[in-house]
PDB file of N, CA and C in Angstrom:
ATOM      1  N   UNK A   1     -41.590 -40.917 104.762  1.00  0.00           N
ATOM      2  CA  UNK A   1     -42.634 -41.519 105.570  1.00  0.00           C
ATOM      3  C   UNK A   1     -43.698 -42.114 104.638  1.00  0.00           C
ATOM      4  N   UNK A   2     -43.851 -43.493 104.981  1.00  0.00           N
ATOM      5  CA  UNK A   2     -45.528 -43.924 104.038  1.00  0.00           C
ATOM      6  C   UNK A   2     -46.650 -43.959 104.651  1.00  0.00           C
ATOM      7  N   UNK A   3     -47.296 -43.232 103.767  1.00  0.00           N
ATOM      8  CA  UNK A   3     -48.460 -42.678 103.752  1.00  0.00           C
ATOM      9  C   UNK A   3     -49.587 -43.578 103.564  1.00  0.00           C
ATOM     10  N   UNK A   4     -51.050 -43.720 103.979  1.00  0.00           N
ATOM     11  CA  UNK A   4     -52.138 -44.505 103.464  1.00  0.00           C
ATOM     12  C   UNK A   4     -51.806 -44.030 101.739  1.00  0.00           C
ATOM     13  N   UNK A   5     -52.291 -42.788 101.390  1.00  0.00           N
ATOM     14  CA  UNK A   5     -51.974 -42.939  99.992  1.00  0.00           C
ATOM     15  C   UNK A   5     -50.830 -43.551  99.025  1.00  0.00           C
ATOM     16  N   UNK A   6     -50.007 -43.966  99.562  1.00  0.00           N
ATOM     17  CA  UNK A   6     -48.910 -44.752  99.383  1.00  0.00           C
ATOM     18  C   UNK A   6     -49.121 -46.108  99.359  1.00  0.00           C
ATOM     19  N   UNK A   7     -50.631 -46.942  99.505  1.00  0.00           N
ATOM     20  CA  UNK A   7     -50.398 -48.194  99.327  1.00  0.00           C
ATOM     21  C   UNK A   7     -51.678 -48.472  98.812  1.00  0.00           C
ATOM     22  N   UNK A   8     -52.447 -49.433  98.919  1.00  0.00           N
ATOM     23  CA  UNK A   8     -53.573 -50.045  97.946  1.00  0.00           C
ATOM     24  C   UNK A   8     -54.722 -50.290  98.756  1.00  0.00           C
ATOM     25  N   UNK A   9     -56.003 -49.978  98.268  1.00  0.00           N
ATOM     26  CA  UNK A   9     -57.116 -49.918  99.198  1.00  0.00           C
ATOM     27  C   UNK A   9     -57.228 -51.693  99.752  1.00  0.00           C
ATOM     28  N   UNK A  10     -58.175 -51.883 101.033  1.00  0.00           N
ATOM     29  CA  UNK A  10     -58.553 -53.374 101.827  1.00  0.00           C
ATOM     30  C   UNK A  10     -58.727 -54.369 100.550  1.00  0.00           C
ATOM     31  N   UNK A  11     -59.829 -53.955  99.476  1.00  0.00           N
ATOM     32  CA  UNK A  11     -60.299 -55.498  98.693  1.00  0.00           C
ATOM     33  C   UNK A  11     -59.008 -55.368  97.712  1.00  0.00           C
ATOM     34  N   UNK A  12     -58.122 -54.800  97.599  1.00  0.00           N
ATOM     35  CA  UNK A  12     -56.628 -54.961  96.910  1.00  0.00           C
ATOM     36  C   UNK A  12     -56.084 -56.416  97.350  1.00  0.00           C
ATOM     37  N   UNK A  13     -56.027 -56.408  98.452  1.00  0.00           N
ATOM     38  CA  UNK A  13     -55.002 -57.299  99.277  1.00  0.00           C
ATOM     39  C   UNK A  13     -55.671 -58.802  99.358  1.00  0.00           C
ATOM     40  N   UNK A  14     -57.466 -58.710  98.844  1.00  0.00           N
ATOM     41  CA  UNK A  14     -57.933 -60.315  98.547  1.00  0.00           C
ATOM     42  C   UNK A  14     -57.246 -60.613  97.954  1.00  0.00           C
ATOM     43  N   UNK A  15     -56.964 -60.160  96.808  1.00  0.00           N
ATOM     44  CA  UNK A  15     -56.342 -61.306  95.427  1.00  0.00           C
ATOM     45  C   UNK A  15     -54.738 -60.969  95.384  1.00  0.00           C
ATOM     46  N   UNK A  16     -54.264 -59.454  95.488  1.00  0.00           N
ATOM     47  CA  UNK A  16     -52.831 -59.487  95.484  1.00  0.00           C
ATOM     48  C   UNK A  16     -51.920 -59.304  96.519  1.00  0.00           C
ATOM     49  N   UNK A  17     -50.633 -59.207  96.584  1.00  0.00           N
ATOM     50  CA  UNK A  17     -49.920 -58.377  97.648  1.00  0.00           C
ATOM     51  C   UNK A  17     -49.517 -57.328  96.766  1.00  0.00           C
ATOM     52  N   UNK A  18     -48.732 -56.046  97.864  1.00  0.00           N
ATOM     53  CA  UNK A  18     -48.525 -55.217  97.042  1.00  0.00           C
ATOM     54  C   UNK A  18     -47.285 -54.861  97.369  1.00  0.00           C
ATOM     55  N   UNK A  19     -45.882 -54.661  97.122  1.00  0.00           N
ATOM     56  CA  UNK A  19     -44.641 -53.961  97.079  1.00  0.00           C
ATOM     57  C   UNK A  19     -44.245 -52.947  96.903  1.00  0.00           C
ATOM     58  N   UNK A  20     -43.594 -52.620  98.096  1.00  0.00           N
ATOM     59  CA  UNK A  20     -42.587 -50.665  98.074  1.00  0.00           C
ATOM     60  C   UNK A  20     -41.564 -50.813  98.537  1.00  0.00           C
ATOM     61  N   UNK A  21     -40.981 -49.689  98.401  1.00  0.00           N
ATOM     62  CA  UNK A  21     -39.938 -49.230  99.178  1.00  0.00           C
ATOM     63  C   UNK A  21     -40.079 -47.430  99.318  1.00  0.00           C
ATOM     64  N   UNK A  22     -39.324 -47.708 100.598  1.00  0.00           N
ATOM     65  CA  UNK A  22     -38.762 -46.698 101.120  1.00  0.00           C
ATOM     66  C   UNK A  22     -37.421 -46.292 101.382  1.00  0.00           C
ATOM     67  N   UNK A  23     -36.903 -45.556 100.918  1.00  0.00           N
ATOM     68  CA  UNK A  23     -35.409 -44.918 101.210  1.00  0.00           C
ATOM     69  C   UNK A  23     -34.539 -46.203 101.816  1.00  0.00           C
ATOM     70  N   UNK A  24     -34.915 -47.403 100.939  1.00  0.00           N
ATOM     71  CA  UNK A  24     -33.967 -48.506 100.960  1.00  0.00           C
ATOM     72  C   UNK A  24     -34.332 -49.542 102.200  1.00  0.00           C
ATOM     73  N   UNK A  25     -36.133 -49.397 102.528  1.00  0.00           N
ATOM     74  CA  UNK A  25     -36.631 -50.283 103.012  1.00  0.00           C
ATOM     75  C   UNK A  25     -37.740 -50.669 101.783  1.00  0.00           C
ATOM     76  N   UNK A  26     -37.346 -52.333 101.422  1.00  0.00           N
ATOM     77  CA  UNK A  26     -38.428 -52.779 100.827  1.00  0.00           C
ATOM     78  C   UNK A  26     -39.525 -53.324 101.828  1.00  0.00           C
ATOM     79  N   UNK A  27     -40.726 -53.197 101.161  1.00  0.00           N
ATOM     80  CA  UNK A  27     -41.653 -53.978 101.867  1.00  0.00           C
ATOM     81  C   UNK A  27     -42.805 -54.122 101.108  1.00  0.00           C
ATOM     82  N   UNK A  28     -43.744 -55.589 101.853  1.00  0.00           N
ATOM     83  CA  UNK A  28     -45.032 -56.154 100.780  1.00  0.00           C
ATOM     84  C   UNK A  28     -46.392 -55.997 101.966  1.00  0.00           C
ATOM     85  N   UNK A  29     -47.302 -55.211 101.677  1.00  0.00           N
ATOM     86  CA  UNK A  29     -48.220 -55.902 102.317  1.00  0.00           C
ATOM     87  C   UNK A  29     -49.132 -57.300 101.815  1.00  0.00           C
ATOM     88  N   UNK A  30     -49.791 -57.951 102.266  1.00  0.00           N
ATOM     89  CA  UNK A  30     -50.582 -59.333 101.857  1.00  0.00           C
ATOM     90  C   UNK A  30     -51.348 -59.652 102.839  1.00  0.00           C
ATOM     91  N   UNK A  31     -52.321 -60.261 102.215  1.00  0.00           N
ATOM     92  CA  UNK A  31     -53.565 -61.379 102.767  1.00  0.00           C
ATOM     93  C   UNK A  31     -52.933 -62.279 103.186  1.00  0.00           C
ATOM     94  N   UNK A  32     -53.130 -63.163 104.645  1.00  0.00           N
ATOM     95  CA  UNK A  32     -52.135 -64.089 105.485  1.00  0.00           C
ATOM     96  C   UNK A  32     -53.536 -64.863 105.788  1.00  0.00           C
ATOM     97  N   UNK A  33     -53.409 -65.685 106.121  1.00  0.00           N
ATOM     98  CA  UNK A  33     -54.594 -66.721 106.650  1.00  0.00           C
ATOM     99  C   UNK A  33     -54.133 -67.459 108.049  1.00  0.00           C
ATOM    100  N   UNK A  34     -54.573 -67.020 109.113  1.00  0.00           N
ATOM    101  CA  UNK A  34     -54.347 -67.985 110.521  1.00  0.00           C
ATOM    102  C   UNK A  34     -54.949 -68.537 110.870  1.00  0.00           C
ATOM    103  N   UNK A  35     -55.356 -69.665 111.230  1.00  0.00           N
ATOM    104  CA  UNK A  35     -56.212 -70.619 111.979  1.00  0.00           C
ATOM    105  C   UNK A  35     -56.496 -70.541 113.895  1.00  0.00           C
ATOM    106  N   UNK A  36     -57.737 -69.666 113.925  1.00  0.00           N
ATOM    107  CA  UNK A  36     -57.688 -69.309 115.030  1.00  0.00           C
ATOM    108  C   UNK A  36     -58.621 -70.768 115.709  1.00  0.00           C
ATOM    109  N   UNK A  37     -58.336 -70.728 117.169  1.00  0.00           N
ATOM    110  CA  UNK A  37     -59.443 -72.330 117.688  1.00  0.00           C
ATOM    111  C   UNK A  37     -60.520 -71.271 118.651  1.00  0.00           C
ATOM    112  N   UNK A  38     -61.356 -71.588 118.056  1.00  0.00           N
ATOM    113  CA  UNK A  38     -62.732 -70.841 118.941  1.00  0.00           C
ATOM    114  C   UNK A  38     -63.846 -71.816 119.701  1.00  0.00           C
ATOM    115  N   UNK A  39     -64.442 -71.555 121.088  1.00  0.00           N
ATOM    116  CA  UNK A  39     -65.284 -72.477 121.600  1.00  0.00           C
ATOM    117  C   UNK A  39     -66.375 -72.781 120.338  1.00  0.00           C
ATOM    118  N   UNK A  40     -67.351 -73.485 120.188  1.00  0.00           N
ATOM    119  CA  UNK A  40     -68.201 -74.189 119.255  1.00  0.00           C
ATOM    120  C   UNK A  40     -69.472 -73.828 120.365  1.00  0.00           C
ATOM    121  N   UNK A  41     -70.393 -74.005 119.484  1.00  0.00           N
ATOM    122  CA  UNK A  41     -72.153 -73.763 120.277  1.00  0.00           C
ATOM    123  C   UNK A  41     -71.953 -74.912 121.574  1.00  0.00           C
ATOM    124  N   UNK A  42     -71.221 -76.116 121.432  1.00  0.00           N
ATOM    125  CA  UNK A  42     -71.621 -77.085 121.913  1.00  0.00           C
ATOM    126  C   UNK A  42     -70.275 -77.267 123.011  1.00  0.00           C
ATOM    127  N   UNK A  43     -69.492 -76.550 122.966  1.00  0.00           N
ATOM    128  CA  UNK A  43     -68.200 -76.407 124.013  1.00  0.00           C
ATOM    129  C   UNK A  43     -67.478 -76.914 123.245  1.00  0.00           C
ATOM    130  N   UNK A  44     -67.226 -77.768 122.342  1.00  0.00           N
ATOM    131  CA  UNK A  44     -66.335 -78.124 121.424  1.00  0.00           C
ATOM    132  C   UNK A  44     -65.609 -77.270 120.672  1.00  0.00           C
ATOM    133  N   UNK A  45     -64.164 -77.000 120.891  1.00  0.00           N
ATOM    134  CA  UNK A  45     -63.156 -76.508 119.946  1.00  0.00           C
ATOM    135  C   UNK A  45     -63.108 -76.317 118.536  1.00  0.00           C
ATOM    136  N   UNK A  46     -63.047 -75.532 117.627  1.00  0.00           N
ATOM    137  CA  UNK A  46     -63.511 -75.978 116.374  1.00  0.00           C
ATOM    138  C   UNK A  46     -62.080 -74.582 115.472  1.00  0.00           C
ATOM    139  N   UNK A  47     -61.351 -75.158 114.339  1.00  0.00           N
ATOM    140  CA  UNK A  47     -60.420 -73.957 114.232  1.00  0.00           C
ATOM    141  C   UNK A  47     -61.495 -73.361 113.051  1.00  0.00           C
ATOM    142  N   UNK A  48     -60.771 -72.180 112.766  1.00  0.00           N
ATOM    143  CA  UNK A  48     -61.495 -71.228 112.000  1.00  0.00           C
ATOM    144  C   UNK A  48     -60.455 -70.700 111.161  1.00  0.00           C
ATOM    145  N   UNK A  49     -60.754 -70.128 109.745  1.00  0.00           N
ATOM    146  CA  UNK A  49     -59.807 -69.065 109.189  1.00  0.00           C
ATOM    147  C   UNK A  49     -60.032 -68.077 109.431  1.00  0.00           C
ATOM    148  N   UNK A  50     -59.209 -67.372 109.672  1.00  0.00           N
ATOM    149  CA  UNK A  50     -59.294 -65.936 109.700  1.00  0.00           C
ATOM    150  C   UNK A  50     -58.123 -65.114 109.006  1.00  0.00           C
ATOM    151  N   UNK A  51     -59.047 -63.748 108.305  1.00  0.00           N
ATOM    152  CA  UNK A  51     -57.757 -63.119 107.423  1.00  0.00           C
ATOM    153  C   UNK A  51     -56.839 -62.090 108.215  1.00  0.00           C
ATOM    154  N   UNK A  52     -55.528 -61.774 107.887  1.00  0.00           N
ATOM    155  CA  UNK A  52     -54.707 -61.200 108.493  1.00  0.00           C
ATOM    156  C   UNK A  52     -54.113 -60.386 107.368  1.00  0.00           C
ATOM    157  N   UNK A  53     -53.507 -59.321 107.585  1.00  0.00           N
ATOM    158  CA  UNK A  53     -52.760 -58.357 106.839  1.00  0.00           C
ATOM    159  C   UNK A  53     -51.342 -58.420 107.298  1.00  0.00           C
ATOM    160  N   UNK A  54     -50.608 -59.154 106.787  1.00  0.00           N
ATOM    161  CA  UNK A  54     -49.441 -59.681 106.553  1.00  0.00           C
ATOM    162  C   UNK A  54     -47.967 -58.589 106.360  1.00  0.00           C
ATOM    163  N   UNK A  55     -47.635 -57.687 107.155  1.00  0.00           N
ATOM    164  CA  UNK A  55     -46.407 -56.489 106.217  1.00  0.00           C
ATOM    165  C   UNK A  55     -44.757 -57.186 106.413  1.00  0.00           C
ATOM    166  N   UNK A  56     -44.283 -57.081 105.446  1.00  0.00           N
ATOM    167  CA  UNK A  56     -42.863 -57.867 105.564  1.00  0.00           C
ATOM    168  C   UNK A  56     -42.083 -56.483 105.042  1.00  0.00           C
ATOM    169  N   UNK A  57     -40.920 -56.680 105.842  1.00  0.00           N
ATOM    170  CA  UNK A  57     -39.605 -55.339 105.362  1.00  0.00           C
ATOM    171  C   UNK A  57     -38.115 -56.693 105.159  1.00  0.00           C
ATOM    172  N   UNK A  58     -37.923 -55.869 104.231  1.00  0.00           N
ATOM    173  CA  UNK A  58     -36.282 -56.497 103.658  1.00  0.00           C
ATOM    174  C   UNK A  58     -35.885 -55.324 103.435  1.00  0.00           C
ATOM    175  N   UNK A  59     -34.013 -55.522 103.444  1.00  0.00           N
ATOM    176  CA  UNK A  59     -33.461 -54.187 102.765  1.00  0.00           C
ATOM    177  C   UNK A  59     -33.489 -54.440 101.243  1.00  0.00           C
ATOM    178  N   UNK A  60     -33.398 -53.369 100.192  1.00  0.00           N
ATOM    179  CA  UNK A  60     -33.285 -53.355  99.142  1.00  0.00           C
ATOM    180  C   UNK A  60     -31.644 -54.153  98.583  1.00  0.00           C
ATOM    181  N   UNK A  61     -31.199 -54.409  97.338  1.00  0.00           N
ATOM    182  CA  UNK A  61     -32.012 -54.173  96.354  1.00  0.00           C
ATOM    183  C   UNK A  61     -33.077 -55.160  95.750  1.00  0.00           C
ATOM    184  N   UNK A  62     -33.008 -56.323  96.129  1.00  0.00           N
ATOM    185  CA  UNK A  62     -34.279 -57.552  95.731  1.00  0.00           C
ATOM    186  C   UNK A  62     -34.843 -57.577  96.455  1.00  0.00           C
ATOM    187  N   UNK A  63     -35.710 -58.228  95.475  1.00  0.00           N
ATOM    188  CA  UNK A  63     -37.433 -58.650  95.469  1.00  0.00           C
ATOM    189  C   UNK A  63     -37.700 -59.552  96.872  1.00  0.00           C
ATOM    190  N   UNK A  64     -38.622 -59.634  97.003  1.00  0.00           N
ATOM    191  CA  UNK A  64     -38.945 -60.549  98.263  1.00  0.00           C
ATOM    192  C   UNK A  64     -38.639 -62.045  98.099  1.00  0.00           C
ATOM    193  N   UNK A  65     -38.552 -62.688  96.688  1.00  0.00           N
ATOM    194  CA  UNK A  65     -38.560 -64.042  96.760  1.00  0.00           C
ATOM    195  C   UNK A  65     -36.904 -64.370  96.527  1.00  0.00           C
ATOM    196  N   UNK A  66     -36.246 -63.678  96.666  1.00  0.00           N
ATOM    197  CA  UNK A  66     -34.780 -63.978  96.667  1.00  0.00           C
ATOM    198  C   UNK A  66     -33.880 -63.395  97.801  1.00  0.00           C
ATOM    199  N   UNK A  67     -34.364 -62.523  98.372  1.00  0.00           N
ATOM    200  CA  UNK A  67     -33.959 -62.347  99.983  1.00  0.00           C
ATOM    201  C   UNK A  67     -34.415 -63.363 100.419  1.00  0.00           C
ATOM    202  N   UNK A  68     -33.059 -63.442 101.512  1.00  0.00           N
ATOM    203  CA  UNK A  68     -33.429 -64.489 102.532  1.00  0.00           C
ATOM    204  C   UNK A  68     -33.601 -64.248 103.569  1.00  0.00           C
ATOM    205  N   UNK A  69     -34.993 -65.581 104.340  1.00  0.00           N
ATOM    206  CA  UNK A  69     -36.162 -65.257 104.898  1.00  0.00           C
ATOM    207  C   UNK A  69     -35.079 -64.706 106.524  1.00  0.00           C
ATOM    208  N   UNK A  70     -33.892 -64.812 106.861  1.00  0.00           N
ATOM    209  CA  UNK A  70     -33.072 -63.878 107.949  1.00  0.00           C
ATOM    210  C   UNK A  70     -33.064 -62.699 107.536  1.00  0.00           C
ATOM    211  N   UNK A  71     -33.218 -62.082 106.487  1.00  0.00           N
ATOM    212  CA  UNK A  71     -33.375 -60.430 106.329  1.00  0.00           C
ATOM    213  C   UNK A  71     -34.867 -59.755 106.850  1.00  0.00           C
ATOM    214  N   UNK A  72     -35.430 -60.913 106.348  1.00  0.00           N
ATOM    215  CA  UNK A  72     -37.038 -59.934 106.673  1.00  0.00           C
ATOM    216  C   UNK A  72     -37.713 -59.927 107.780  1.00  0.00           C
ATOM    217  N   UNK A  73     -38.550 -59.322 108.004  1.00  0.00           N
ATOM    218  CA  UNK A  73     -39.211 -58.988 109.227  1.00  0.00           C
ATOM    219  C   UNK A  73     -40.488 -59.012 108.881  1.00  0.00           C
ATOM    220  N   UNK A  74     -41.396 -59.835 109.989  1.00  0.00           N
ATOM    221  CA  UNK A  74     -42.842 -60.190 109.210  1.00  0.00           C
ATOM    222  C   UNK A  74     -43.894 -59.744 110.661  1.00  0.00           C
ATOM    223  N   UNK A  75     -44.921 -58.768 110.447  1.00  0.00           N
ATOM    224  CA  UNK A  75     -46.022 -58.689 111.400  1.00  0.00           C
ATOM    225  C   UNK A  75     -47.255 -58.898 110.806  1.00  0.00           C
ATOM    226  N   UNK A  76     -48.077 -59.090 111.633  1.00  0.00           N
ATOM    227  CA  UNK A  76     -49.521 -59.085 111.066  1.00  0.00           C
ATOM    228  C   UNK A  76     -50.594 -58.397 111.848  1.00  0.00           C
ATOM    229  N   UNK A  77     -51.795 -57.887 110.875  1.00  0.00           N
ATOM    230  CA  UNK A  77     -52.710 -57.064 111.407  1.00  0.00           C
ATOM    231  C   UNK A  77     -54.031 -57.632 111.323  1.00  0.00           C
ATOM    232  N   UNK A  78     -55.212 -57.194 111.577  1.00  0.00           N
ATOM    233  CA  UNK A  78     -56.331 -57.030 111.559  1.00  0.00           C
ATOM    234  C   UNK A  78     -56.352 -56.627 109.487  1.00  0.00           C
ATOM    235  N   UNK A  79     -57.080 -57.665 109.718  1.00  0.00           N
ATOM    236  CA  UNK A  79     -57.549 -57.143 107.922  1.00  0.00           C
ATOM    237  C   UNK A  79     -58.629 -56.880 107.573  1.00  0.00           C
ATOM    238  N   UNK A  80     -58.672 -55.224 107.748  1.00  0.00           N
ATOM    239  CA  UNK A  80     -59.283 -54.092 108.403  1.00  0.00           C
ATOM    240  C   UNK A  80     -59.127 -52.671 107.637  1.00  0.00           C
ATOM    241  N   UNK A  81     -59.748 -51.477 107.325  1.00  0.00           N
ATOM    242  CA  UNK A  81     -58.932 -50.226 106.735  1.00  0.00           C
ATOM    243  C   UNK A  81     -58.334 -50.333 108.236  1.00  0.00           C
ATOM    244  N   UNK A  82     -58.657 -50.380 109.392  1.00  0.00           N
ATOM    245  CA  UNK A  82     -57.781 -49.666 110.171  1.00  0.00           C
ATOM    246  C   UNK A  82     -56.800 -50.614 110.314  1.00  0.00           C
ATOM    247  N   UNK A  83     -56.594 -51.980 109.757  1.00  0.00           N
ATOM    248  CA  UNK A  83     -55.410 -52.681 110.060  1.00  0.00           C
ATOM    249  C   UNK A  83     -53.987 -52.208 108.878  1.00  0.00           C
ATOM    250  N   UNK A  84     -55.024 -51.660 107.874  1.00  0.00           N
ATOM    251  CA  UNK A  84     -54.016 -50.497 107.210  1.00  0.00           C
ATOM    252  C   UNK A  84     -53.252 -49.565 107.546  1.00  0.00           C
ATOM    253  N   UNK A  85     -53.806 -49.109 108.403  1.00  0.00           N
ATOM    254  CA  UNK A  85     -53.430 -48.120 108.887  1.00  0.00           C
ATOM    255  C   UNK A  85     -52.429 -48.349 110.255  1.00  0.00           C
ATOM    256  N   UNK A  86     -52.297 -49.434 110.463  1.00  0.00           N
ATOM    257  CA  UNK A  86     -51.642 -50.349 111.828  1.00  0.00           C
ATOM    258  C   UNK A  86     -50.337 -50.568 111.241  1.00  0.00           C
ATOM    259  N   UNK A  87     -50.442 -51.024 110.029  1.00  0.00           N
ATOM    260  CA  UNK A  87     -49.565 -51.957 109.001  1.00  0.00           C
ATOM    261  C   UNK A  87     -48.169 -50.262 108.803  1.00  0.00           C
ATOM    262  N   UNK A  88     -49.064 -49.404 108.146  1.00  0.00           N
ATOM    263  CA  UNK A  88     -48.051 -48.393 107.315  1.00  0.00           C
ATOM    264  C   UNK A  88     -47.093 -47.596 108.811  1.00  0.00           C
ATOM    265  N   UNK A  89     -48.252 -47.441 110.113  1.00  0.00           N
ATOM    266  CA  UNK A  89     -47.394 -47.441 111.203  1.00  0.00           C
ATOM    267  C   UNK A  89     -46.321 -48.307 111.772  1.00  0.00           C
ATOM    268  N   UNK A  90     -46.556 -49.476 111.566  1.00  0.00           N
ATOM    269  CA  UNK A  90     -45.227 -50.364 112.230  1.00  0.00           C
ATOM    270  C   UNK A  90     -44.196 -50.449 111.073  1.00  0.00           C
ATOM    271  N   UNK A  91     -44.957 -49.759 109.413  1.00  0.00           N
ATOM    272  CA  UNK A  91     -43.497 -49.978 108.635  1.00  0.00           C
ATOM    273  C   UNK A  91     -42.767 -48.355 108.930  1.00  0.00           C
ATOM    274  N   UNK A  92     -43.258 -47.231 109.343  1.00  0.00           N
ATOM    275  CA  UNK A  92     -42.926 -46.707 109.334  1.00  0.00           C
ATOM    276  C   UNK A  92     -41.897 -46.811 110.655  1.00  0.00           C
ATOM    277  N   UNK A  93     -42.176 -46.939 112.079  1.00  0.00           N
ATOM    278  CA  UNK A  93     -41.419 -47.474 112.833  1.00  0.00           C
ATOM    279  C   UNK A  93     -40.468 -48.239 112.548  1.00  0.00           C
ATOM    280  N   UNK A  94     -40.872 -49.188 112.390  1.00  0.00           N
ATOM    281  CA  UNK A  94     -39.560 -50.080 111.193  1.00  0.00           C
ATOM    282  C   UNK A  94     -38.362 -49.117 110.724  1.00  0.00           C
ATOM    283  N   UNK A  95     -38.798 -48.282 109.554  1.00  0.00           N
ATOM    284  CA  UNK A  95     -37.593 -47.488 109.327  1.00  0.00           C
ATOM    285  C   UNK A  95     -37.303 -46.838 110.093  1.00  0.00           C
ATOM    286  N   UNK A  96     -37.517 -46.434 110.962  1.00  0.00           N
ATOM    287  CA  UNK A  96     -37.177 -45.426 111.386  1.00  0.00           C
ATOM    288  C   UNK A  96     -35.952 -46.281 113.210  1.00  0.00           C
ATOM    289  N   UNK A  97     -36.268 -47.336 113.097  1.00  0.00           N
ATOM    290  CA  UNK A  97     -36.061 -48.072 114.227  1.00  0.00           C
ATOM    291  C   UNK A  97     -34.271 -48.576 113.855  1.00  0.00           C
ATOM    292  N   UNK A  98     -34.664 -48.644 112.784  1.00  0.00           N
ATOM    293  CA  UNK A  98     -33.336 -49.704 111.634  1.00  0.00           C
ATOM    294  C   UNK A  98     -32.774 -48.748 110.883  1.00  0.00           C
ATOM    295  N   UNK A  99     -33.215 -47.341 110.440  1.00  0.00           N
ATOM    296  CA  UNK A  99     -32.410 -46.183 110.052  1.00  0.00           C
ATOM    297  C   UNK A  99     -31.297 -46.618 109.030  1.00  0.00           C
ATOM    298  N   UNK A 100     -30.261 -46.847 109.597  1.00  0.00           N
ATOM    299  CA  UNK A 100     -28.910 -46.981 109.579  1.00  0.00           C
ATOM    300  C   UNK A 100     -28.663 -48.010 108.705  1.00  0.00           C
ATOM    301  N   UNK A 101     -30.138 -49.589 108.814  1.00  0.00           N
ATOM    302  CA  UNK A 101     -29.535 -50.580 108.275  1.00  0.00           C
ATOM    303  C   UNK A 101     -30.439 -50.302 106.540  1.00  0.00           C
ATOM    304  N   UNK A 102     -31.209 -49.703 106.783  1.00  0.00           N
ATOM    305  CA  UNK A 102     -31.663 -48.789 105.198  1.00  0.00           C
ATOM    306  C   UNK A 102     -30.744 -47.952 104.210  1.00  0.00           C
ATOM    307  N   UNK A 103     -30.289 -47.422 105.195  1.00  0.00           N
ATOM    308  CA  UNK A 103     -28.961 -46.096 104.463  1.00  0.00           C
ATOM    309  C   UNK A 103     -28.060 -46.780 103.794  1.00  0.00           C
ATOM    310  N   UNK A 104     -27.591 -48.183 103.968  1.00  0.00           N
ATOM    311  CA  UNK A 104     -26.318 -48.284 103.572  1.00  0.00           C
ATOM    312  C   UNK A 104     -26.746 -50.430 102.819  1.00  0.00           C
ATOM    313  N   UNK A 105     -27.790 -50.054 102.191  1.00  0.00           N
ATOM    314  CA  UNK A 105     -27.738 -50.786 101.302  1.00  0.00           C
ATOM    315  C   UNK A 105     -26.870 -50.877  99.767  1.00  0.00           C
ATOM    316  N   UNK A 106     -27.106 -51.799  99.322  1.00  0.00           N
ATOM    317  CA  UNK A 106     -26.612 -51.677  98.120  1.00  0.00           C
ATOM    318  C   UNK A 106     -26.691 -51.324  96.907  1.00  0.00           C
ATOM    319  N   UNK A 107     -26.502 -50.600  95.913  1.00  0.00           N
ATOM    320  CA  UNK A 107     -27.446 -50.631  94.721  1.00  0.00           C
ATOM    321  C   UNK A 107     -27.339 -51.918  93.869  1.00  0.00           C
ATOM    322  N   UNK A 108     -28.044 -51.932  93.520  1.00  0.00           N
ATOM    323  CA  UNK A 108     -28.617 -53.773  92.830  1.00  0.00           C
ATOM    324  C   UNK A 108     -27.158 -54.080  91.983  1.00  0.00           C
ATOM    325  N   UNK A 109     -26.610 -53.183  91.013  1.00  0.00           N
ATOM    326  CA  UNK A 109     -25.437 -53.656  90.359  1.00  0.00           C
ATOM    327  C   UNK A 109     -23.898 -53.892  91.325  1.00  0.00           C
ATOM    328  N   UNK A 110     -24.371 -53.249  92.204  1.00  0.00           N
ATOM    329  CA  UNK A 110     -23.104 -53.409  93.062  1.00  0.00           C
ATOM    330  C   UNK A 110     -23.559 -54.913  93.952  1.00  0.00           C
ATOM    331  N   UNK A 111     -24.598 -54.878  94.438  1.00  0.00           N
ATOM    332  CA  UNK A 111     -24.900 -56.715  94.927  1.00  0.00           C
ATOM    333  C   UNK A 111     -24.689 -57.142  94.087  1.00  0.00           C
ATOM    334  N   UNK A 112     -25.036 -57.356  92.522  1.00  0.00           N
ATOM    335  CA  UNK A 112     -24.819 -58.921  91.959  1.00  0.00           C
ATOM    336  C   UNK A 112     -23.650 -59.177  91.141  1.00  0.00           C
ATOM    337  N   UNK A 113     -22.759 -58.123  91.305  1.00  0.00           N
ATOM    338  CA  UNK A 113     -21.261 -57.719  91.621  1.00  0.00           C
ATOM    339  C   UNK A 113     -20.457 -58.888  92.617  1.00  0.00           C
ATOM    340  N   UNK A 114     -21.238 -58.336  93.686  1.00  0.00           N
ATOM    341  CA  UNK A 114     -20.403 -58.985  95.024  1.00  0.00           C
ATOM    342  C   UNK A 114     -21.232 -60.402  94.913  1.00  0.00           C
ATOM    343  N   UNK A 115     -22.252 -60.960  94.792  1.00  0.00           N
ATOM    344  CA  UNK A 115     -22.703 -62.195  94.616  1.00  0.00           C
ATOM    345  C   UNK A 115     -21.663 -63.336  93.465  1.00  0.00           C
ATOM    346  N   UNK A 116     -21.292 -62.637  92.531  1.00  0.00           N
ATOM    347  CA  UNK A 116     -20.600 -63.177  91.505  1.00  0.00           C
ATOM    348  C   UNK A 116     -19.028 -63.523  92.185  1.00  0.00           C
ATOM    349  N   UNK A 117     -18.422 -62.610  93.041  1.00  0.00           N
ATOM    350  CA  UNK A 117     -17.294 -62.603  93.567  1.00  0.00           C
ATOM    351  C   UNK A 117     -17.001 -63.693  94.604  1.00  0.00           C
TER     352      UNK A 117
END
């Protein structure tokens, strides 16, 4: 199970993302940027940035930028301590939802084994 102590405090996630795994769930949290449209003083529409806490799960054994984007699974939170705490719950759900498709990954030499083949 991951734990808050298991990942990186709120002003972490300004400048980096951060990467784990779990029992053969990888995953990154990150800073996401959405453009929300909010009324204006004047009734006028106006978009806005707003930050989001970004959690992505892939199965192991690679990195996020070489899985492909059909493996992963992407939500976003409030970027927030408590959207931290939102984030390590839906990864934990996550595993626990997909179980089965964690257990029976590959170990990295045996993928780039079968990639070569």
């Amino acid at each position: 199970m991951i734990e808050r102590r298991d990942v990186m405090p709120l002003n972490y996630y300004k400048k980096l993302g951060f990467s784990g795994s779990h029992k053969g769930m990888r995953f990154m949290l990150r800073k996401a940027v959405e453009t929300m449209e909010i009324q204006g003083e004047n009734g006028e529409k106006q978009e806005r940035p707003v930050d989001k806490l970004e959690a992505v799960i892939w199965p192991q054994p690679f990195n996020i930028e070489v899985t492909p984007d059909d493996e992963k699974k992407k939500e976003r939170f409030p970027f927030t301590d408590e959207g931290i705490l939102m984030a390590i719950q839906w990864l934990n759900e996550q595993y626990q939802a997909q179980r089965e498709r964690w257990e029976h990954t590959l170990p990295i030499l045996d993928a780039r084994r079968k990639e070569v083949e």
